[in-house]
Structures are given as C-alpha cells and as structure tokens.
N, C-alpha and C. Protein backbone atom coordinates (compact mmCIF):
# COMPACT_ATOMS: atom_id res chain seq x y z
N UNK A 1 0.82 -13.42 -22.17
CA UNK A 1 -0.34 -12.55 -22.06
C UNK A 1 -0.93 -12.35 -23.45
N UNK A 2 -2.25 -12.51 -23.94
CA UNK A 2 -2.69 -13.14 -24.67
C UNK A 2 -2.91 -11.34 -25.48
N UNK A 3 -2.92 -10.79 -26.46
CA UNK A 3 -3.50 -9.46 -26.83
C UNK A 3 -4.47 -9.66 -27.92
N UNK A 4 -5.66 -8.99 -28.11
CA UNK A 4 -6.72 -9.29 -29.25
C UNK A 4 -6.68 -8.32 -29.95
N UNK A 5 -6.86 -8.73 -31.14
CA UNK A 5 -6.95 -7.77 -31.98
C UNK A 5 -8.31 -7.11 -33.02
N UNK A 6 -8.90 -6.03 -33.16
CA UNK A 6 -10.47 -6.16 -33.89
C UNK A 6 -9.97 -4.01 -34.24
N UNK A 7 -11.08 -4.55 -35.27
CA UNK A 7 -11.48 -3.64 -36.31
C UNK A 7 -12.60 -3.03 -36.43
N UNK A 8 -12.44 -1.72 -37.03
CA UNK A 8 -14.21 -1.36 -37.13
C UNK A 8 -13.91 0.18 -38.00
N UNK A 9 -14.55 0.50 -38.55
CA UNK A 9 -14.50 2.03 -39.43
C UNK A 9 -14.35 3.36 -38.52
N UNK A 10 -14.75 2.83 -37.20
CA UNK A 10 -14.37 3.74 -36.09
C UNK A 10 -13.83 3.71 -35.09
N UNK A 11 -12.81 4.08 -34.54
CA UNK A 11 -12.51 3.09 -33.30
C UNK A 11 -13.89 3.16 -32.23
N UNK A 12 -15.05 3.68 -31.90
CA UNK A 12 -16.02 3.40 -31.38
C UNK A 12 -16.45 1.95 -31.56
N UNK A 13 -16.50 1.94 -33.33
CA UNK A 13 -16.74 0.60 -33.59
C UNK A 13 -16.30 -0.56 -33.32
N UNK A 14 -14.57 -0.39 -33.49
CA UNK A 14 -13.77 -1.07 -33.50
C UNK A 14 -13.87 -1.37 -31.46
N UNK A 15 -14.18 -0.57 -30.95
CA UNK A 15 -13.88 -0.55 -29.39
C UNK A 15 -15.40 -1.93 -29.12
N UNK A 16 -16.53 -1.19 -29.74
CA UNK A 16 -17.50 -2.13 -29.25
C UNK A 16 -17.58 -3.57 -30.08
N UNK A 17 -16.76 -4.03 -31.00
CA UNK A 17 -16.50 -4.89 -31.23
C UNK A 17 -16.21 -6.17 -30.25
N UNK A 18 -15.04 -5.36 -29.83
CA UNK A 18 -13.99 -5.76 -28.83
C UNK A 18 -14.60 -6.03 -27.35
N UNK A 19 -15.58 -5.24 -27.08
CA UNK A 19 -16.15 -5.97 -25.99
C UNK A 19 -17.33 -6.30 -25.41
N UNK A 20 -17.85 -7.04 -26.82
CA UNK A 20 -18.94 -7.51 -27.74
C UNK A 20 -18.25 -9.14 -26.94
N UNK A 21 -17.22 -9.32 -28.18
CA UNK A 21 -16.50 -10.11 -28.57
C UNK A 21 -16.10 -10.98 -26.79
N UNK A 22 -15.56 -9.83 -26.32
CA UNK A 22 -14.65 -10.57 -25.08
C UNK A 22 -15.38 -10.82 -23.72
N UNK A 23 -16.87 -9.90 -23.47
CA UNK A 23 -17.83 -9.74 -22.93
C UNK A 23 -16.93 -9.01 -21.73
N UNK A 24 -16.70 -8.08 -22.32
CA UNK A 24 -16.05 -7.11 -20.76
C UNK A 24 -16.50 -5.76 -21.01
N UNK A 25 -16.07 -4.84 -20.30
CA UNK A 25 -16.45 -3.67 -20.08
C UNK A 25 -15.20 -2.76 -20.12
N UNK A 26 -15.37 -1.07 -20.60
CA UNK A 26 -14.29 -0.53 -21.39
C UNK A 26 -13.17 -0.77 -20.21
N UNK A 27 -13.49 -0.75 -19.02
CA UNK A 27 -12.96 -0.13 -18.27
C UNK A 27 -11.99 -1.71 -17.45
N UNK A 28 -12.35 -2.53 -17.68
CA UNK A 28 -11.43 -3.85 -17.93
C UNK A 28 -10.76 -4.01 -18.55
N UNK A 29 -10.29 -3.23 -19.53
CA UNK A 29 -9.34 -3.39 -20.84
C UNK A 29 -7.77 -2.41 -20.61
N UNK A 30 -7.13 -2.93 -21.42
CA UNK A 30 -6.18 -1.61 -22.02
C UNK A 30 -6.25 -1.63 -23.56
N UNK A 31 -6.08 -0.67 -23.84
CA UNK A 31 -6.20 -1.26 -25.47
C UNK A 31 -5.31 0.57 -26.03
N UNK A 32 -5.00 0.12 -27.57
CA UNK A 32 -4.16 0.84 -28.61
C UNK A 32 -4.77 1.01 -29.47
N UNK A 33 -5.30 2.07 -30.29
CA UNK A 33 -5.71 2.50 -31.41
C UNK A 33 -4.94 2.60 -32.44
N UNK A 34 -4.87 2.13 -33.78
CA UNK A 34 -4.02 1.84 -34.86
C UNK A 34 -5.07 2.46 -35.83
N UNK A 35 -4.57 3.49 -36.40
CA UNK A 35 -5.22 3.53 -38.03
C UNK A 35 -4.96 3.44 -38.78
N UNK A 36 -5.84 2.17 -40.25
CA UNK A 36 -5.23 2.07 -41.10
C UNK A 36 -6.02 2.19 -42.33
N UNK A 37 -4.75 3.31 -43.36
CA UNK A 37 -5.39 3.76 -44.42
C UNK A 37 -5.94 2.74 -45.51
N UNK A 38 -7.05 3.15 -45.79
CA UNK A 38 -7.54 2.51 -47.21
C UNK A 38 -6.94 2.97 -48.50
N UNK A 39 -6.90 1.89 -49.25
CA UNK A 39 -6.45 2.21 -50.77
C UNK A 39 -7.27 3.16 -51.64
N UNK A 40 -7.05 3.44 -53.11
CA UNK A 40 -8.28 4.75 -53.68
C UNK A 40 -9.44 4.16 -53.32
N UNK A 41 -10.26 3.28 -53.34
CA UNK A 41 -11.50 3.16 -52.98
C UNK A 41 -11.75 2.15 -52.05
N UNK A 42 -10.96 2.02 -50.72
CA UNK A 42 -11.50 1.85 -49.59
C UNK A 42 -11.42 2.95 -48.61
N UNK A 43 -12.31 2.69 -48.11
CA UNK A 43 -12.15 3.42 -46.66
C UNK A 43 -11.35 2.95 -45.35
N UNK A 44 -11.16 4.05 -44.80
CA UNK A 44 -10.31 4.14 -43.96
C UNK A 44 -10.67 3.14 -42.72
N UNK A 45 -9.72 2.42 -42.08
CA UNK A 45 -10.71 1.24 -41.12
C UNK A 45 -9.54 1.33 -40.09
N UNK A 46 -9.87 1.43 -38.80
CA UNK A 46 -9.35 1.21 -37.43
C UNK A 46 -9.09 -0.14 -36.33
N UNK A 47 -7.89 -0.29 -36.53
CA UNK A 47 -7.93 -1.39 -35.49
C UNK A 47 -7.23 -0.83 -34.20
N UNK A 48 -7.67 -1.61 -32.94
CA UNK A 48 -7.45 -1.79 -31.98
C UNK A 48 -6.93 -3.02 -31.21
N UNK A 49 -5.69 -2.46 -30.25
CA UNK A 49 -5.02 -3.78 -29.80
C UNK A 49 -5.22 -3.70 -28.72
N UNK A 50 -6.18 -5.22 -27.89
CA UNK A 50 -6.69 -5.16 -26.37
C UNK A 50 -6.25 -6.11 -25.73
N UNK A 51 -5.94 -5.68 -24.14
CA UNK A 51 -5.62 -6.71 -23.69
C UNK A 51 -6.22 -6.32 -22.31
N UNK A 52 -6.90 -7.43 -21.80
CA UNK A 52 -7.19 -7.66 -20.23
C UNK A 52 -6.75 -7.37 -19.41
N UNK A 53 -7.52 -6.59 -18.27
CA UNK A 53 -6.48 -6.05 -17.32
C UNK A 53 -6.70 -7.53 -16.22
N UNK A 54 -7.57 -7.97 -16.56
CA UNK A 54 -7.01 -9.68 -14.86
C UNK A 54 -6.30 -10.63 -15.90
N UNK A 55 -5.63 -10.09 -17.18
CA UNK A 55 -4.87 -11.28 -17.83
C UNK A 55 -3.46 -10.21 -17.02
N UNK A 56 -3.24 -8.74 -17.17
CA UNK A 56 -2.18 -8.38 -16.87
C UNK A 56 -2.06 -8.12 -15.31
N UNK A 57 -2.80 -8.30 -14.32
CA UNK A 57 -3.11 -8.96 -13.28
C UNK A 57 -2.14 -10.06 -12.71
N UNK A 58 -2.87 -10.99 -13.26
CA UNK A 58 -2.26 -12.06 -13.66
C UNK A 58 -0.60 -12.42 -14.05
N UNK A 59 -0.48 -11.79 -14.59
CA UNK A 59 1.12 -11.80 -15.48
C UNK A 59 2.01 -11.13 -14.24
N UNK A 60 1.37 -9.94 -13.68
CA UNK A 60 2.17 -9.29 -12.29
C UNK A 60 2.41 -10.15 -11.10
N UNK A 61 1.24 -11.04 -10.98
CA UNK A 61 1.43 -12.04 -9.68
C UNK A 61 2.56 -13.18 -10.03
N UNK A 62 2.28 -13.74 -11.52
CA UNK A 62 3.03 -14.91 -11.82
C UNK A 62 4.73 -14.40 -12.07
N UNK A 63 5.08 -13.00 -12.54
CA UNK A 63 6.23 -12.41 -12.61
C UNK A 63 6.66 -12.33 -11.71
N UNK A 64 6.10 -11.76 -10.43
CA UNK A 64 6.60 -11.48 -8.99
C UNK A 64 6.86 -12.90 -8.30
N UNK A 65 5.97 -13.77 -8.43
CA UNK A 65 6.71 -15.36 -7.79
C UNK A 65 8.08 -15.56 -8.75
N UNK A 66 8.05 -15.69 -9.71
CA UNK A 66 9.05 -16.47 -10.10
C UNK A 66 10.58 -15.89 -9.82
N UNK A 67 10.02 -14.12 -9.34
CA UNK A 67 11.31 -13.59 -9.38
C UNK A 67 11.80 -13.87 -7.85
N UNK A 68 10.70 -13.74 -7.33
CA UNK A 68 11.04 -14.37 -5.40
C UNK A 68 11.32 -15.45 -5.12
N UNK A 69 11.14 -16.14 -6.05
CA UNK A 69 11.48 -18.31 -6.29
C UNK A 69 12.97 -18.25 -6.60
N UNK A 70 13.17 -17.45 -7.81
CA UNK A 70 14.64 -17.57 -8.03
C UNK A 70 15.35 -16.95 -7.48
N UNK A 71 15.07 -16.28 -6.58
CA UNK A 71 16.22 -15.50 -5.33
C UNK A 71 16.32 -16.59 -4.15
N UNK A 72 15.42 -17.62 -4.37
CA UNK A 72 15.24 -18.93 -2.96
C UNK A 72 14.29 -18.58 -2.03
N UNK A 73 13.08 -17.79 -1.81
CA UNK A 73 12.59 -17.56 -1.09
C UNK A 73 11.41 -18.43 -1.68
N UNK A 74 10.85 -18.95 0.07
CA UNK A 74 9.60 -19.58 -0.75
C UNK A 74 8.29 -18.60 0.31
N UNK A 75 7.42 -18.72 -0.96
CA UNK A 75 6.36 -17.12 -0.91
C UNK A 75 5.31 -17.64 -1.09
N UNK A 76 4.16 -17.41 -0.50
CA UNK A 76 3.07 -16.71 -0.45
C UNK A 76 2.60 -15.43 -1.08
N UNK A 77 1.41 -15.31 -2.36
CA UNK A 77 1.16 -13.97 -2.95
C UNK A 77 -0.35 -13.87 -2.37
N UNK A 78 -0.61 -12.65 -2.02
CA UNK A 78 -2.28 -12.20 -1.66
C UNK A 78 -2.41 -11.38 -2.82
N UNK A 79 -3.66 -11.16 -3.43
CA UNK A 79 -3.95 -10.05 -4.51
C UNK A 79 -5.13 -9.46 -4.00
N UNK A 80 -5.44 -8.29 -4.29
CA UNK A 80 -6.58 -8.06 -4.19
C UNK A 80 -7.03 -6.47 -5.16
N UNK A 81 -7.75 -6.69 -5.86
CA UNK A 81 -7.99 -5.28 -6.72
C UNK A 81 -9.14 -4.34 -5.71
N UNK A 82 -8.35 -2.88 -5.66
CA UNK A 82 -9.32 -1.73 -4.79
C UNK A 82 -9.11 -0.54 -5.58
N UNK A 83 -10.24 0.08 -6.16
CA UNK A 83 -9.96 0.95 -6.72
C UNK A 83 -9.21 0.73 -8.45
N UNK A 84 -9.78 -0.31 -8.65
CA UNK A 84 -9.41 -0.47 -10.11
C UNK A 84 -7.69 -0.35 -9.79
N UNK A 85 -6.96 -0.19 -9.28
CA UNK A 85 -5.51 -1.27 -9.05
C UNK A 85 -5.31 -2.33 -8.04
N UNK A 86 -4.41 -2.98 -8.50
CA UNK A 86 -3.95 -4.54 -8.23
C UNK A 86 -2.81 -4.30 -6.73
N UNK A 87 -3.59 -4.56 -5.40
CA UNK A 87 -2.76 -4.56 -4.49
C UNK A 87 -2.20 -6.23 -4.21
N UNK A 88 -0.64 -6.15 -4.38
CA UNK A 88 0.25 -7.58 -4.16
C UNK A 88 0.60 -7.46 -2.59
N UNK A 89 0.67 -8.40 -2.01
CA UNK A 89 1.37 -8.73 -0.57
C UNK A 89 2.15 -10.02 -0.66
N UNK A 90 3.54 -9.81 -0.73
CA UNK A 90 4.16 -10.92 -0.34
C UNK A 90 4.49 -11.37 0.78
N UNK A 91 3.90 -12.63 0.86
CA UNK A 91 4.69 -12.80 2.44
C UNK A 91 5.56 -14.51 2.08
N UNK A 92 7.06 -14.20 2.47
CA UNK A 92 8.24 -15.03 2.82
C UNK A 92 8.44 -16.13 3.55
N UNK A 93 9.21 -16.58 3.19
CA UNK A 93 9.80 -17.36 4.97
C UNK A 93 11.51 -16.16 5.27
N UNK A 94 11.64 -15.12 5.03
CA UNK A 94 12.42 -14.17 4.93
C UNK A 94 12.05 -12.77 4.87
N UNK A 95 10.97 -12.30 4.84
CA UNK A 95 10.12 -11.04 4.46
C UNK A 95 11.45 -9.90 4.80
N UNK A 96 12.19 -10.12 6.27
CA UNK A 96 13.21 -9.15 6.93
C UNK A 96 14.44 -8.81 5.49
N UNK A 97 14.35 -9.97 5.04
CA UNK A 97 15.65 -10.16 4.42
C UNK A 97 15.24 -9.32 2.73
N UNK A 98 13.80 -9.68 2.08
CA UNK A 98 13.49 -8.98 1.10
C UNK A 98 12.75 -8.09 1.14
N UNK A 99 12.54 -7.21 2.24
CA UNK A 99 12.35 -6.01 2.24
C UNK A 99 13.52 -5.23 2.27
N UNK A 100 14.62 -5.94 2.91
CA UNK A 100 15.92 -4.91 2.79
C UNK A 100 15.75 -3.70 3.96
N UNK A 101 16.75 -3.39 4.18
CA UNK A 101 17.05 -2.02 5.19
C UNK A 101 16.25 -0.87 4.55
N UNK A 102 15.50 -0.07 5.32
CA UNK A 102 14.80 0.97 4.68
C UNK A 102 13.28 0.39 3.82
N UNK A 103 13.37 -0.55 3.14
CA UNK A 103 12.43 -1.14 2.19
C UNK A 103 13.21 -1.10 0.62
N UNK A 104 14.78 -0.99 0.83
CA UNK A 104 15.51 -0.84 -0.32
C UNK A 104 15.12 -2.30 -1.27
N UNK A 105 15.54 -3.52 -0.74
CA UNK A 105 15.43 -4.42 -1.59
C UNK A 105 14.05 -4.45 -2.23
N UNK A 106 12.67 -4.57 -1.33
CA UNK A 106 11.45 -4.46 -1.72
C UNK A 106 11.38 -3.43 -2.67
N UNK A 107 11.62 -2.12 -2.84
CA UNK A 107 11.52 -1.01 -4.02
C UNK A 107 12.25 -1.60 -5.11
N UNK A 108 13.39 -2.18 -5.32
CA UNK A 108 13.87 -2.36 -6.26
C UNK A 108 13.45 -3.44 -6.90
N UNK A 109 12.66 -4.76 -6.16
CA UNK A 109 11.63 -5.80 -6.53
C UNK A 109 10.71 -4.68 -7.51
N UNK A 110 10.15 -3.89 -6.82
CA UNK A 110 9.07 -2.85 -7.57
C UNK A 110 9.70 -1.86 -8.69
N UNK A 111 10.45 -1.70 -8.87
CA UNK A 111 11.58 -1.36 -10.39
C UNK A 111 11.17 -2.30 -11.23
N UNK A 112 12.06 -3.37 -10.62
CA UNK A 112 12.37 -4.63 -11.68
C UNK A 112 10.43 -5.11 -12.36
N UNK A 113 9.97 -5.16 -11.53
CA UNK A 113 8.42 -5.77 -12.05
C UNK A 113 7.54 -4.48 -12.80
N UNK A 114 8.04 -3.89 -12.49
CA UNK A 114 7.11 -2.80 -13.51
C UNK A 114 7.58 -2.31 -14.53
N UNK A 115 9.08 -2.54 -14.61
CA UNK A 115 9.70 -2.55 -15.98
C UNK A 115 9.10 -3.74 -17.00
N UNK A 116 9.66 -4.82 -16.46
CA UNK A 116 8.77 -6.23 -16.92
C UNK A 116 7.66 -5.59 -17.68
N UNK A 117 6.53 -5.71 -16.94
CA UNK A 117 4.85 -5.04 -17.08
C UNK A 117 5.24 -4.22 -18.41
N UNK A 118 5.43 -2.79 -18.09
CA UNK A 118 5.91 -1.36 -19.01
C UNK A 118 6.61 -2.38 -20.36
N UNK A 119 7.47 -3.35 -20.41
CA UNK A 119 7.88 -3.90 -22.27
C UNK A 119 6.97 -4.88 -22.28
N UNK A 120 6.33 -5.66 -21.58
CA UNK A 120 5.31 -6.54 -21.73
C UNK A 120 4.14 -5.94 -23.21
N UNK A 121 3.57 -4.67 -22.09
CA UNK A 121 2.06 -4.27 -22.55
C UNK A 121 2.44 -2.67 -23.49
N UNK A 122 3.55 -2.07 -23.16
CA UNK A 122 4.13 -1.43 -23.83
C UNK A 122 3.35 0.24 -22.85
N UNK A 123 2.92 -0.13 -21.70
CA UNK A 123 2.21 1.41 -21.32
C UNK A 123 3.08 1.26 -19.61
N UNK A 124 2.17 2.60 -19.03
CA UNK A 124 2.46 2.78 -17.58
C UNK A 124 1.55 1.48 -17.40
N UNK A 125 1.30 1.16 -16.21
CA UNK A 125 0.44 0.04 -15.37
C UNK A 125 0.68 0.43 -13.80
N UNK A 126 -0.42 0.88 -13.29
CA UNK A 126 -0.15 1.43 -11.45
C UNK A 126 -0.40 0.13 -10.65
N UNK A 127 -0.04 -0.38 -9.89
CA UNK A 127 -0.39 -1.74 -9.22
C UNK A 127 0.47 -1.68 -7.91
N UNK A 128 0.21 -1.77 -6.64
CA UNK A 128 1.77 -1.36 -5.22
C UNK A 128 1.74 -2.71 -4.90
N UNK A 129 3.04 -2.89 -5.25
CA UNK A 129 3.41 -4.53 -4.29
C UNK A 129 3.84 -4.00 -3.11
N UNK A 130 3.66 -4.75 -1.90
CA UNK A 130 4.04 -4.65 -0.28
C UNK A 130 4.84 -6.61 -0.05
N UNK A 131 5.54 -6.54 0.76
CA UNK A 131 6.63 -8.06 1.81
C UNK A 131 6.02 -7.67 2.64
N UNK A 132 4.95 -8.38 3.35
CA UNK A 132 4.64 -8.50 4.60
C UNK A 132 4.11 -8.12 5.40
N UNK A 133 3.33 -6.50 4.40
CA UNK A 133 2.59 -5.71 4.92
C UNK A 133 3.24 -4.42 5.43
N UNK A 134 4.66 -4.44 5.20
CA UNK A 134 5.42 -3.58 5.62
C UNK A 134 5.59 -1.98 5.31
N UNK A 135 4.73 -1.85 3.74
CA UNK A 135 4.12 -0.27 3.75
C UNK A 135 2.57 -0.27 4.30
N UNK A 136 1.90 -1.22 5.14
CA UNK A 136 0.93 -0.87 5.75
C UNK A 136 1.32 -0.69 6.81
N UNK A 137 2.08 -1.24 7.25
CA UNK A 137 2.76 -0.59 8.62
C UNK A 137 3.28 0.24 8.33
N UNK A 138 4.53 0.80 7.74
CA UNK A 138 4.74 2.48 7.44
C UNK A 138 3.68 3.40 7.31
N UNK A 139 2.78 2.54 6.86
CA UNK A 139 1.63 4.08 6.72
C UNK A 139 0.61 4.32 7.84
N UNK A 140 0.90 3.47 8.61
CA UNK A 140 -0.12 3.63 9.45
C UNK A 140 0.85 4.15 10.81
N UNK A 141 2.42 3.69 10.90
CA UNK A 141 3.13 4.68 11.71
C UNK A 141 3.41 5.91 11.31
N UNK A 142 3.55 6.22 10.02
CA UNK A 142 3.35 7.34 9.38
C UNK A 142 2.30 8.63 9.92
N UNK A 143 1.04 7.75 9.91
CA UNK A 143 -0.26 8.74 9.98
C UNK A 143 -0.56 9.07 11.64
N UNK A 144 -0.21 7.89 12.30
CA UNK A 144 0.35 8.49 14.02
C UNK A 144 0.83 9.54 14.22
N UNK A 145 2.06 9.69 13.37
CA UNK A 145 3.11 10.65 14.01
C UNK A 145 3.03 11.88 13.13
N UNK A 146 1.91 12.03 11.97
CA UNK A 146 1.39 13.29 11.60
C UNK A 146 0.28 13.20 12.55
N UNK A 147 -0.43 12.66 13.15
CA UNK A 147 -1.24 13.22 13.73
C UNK A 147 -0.91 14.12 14.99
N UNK A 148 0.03 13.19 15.59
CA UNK A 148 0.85 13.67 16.99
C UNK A 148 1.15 14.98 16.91
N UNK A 149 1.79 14.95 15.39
CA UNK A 149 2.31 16.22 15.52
C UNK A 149 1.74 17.25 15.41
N UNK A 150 0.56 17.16 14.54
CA UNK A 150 -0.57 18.41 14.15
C UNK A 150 -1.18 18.71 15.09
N UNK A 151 -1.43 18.12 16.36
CA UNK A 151 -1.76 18.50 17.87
C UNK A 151 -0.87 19.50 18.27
N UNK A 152 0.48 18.93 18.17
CA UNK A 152 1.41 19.60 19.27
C UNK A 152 1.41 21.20 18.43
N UNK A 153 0.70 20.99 16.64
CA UNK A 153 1.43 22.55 16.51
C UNK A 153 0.80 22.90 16.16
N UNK A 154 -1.14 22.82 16.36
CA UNK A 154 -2.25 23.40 16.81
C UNK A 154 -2.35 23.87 18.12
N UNK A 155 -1.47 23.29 19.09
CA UNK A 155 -1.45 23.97 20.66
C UNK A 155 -0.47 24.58 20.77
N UNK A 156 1.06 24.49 19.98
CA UNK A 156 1.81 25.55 20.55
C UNK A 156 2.07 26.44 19.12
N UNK A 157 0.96 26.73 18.08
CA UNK A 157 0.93 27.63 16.72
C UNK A 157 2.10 27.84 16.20
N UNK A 158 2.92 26.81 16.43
CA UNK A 158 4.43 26.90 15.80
C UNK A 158 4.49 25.55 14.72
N UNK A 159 4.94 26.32 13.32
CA UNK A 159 5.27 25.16 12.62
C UNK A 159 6.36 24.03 12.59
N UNK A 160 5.50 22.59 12.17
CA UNK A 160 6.36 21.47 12.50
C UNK A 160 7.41 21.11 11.45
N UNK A 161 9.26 21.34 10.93
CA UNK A 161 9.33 20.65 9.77
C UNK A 161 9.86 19.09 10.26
N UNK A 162 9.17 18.15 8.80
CA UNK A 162 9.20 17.24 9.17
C UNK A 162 10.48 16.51 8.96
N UNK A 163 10.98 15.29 9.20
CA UNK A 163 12.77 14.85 8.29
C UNK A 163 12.25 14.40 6.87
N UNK A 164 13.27 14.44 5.99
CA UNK A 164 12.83 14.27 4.44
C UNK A 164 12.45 12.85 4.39
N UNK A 165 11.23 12.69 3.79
CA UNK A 165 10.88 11.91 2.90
C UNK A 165 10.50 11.64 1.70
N UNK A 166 10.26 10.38 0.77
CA UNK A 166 10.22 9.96 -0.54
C UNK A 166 9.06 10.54 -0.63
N UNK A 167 8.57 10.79 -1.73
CA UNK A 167 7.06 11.08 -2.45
C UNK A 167 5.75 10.42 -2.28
N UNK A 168 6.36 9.03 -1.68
CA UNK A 168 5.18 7.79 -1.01
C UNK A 168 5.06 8.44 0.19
N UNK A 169 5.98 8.52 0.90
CA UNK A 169 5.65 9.15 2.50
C UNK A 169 4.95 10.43 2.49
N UNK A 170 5.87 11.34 1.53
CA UNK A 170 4.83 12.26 1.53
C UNK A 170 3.53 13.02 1.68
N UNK A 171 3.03 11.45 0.80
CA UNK A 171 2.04 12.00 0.24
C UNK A 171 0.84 11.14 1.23
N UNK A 172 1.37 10.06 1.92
CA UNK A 172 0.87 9.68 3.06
C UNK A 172 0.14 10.74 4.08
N UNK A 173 1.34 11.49 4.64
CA UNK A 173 1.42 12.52 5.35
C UNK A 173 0.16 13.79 4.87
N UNK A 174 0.84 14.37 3.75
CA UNK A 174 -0.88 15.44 3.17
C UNK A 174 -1.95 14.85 2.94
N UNK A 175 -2.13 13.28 3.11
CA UNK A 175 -3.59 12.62 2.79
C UNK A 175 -4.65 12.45 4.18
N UNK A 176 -3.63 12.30 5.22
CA UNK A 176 -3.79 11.96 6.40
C UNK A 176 -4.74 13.47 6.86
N UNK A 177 -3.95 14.42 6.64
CA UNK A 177 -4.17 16.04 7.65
C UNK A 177 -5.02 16.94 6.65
N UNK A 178 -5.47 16.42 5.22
CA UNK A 178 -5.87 17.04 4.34
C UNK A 178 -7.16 17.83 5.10
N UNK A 179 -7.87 17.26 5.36
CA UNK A 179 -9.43 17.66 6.12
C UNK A 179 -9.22 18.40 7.73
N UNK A 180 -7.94 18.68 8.21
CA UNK A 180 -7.78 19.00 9.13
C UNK A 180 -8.37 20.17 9.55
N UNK A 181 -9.10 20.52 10.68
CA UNK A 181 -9.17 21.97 10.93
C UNK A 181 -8.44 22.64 11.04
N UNK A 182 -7.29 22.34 11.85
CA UNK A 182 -6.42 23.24 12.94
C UNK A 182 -5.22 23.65 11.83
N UNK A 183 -4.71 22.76 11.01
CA UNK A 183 -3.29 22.82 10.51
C UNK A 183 -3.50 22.16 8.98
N UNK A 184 -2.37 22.36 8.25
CA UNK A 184 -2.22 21.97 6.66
C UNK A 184 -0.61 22.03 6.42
N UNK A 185 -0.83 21.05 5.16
CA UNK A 185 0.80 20.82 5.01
C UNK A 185 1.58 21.35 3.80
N UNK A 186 3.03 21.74 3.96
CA UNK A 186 3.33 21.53 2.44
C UNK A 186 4.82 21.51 2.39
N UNK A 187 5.08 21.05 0.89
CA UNK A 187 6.15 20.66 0.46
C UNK A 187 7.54 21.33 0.52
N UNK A 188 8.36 21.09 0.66
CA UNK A 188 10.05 22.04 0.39
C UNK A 188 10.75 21.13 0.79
N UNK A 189 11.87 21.86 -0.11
CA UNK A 189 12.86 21.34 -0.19
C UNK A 189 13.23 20.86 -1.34
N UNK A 190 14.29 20.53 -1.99
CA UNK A 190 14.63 19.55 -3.28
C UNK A 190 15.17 18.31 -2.79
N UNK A 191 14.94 17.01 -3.61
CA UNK A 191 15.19 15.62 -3.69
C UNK A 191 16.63 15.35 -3.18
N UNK A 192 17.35 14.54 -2.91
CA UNK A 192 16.51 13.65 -1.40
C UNK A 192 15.75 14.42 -0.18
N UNK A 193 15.68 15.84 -0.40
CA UNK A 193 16.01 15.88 1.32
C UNK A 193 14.62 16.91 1.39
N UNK A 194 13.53 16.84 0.48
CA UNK A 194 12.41 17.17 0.14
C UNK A 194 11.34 17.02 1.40
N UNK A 195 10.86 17.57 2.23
CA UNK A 195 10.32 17.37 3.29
C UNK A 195 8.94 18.28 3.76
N UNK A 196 7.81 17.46 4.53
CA UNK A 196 6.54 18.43 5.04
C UNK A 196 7.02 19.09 5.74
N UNK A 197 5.92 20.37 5.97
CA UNK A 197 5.93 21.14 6.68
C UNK A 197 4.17 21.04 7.24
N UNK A 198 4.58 20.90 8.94
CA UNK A 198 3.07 21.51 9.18
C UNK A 198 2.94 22.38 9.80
N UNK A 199 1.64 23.58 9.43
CA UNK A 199 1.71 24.65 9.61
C UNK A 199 -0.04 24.92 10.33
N UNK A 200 0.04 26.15 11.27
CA UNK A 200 -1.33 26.31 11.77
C UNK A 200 -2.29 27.12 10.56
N UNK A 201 -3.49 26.74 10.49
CA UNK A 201 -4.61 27.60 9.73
C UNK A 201 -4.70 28.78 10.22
N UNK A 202 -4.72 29.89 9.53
CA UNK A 202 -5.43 31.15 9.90
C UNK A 202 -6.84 31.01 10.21
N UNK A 203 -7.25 31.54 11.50
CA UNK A 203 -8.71 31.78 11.36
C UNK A 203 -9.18 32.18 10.38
C-alpha cells in the first residue's frame, strides 16, 4: 500500500498539495499531520502522510483472499462501498464451515483483518466483512422478531426483555424500532448477558 508524502507551511497547504497532486478529494484520503521545526531562520513547514482509501480498500479485499486461500477455501469476494465504508461478502465453496457456529469463525476472520489494516495504516479503519450474506440474514431475522415483538407489547402494554445479545445485534434491534410510535428500547444488563428491553410509550 503505496503512502505519499507532501509538505506545505500549513497543513492546509500541505493538505491541498496533496490533492492537487493525487487528484482526489479530502474525503478519499487518510492522512497524518507531522510538524517539522525549522532551524534559526527557517520556518516552520508541515508534512503530511496520505494514503488512499480504494488503495486501503484494496489491501482489505486482497488480505481477506489470501487469508481464505490459505485455510483451502476457494472464494469469491463482492465489494461494494455505501456510506463511505467498504462492505466485503465472501462467498465459499464452505461458507457453513467459515462462518463457524454462532458466526464465531467469521468474527474472528474480522479480528484477524482489521488488526492487519490497524499496523498496516497505523489508525482505526470501519469496513463489515459478511460469508455468505449471513449477517444480512441475521439482520433481517433480527428486525422480524423486534418487530413481532413490539406488536405483542403495544397490545398487551407489558414490557418485552429480550435474550442477551452482542452490541451488533443490539444495535440492530434500537435501529429497527427507533421511529416507533407505540414502544422504545433500551439497554441492561452487563457483558455477555447485556440485553434489550422493549417497553410501551407513555401517551
């Protein structure tokens, strides 16, 4: 992954240098601000270290094959950027087998590659890899069975608690009922066993 490097007396300067230079826009980039002092009679001058976000794009798709190649699986990658992050879909000739029970193996695929990424570029990087489509199907059985339920406890005004889930499910769940009339959700509990609650609106 290729990083550029440019200068300027400001990092403004130093920024529009940079994508002058690369013909992109701020918001395509990642980049690091470095300042560096001048001697008694220079001035003070700023560099900046940039790097492409479809070069680190890029580096996520080609990291994620090679790591699914050398486990023996042969893969298929879909990409698609929404929302300024990088959605991955792998699909297998095994998807059952590397998603793992629960989606254990698949999460820990998503450890291992964003650690990668994180010493690569040296920052966070948000990007959700999915095997097979298998958190689009969680989320969409997910948002069923909050819906189901926000019926049943808009008609019988008794609150629903839900069984614990991770912070992804979670947050599935309060995204789904956010706009709801009837009912609203919220959090309790401590980790693992951290779980919604849905509850009726006061008139």
């Amino acid at each position: 992954m290729e990083k550029y490097v440019f200068s300027g007396k400001t990092e403004e300067e130093a920024l529009e240098n940079a994508l002058t230079e690369l013909s992109v826009e701020k918001n395509d980039i990642l980049y690091e601000v470095k300042e560096q002092k001048g001697g008694l009679f220079k001035g003070k001058k700023v560099e900046v270290t940039v790097i492409k976000k479809s070069d680190v794009n890029e580096f996520i798709k080609e990291t994620v094959m090679k790591i699914v190649t050398d486990m023996g699986f042969n893969a298929q990658i879909e990409t698609k950027v929404r929302d300024d992050i990088l959605n991955i879909v792998v699909h297998t000739d095994n998807n059952k087998l590397l998603i793992g029970r629960d989606g254990k193996n698949m999460n820990a695929l998503n450890i291992v590659v964003k650690q990668i990424v994180q010493n690569e570029i040296d920052s966070y990087y948000k990007f959700n890899l999915d095997v097979g489509e298998y958190k689009l199907k969680q989320q969409k059985n997910l948002e069923r069975m909050a819906k189901r339920v926000a019926r049943e406890v808009a008609k019988s005004k008794v609150e629903a608690k839900l069984d614990p889930m991770n912070s992804y499910e979670r947050r599935i769940i309060h995204n789904v009922l956010n706009d709801d009339r009837y009912v609203y959700t919220e959090s309790t509990g401590e980790e693992p066993n951290r779980c919604v609650v849905i509850k009726v609106r006061n008139d």
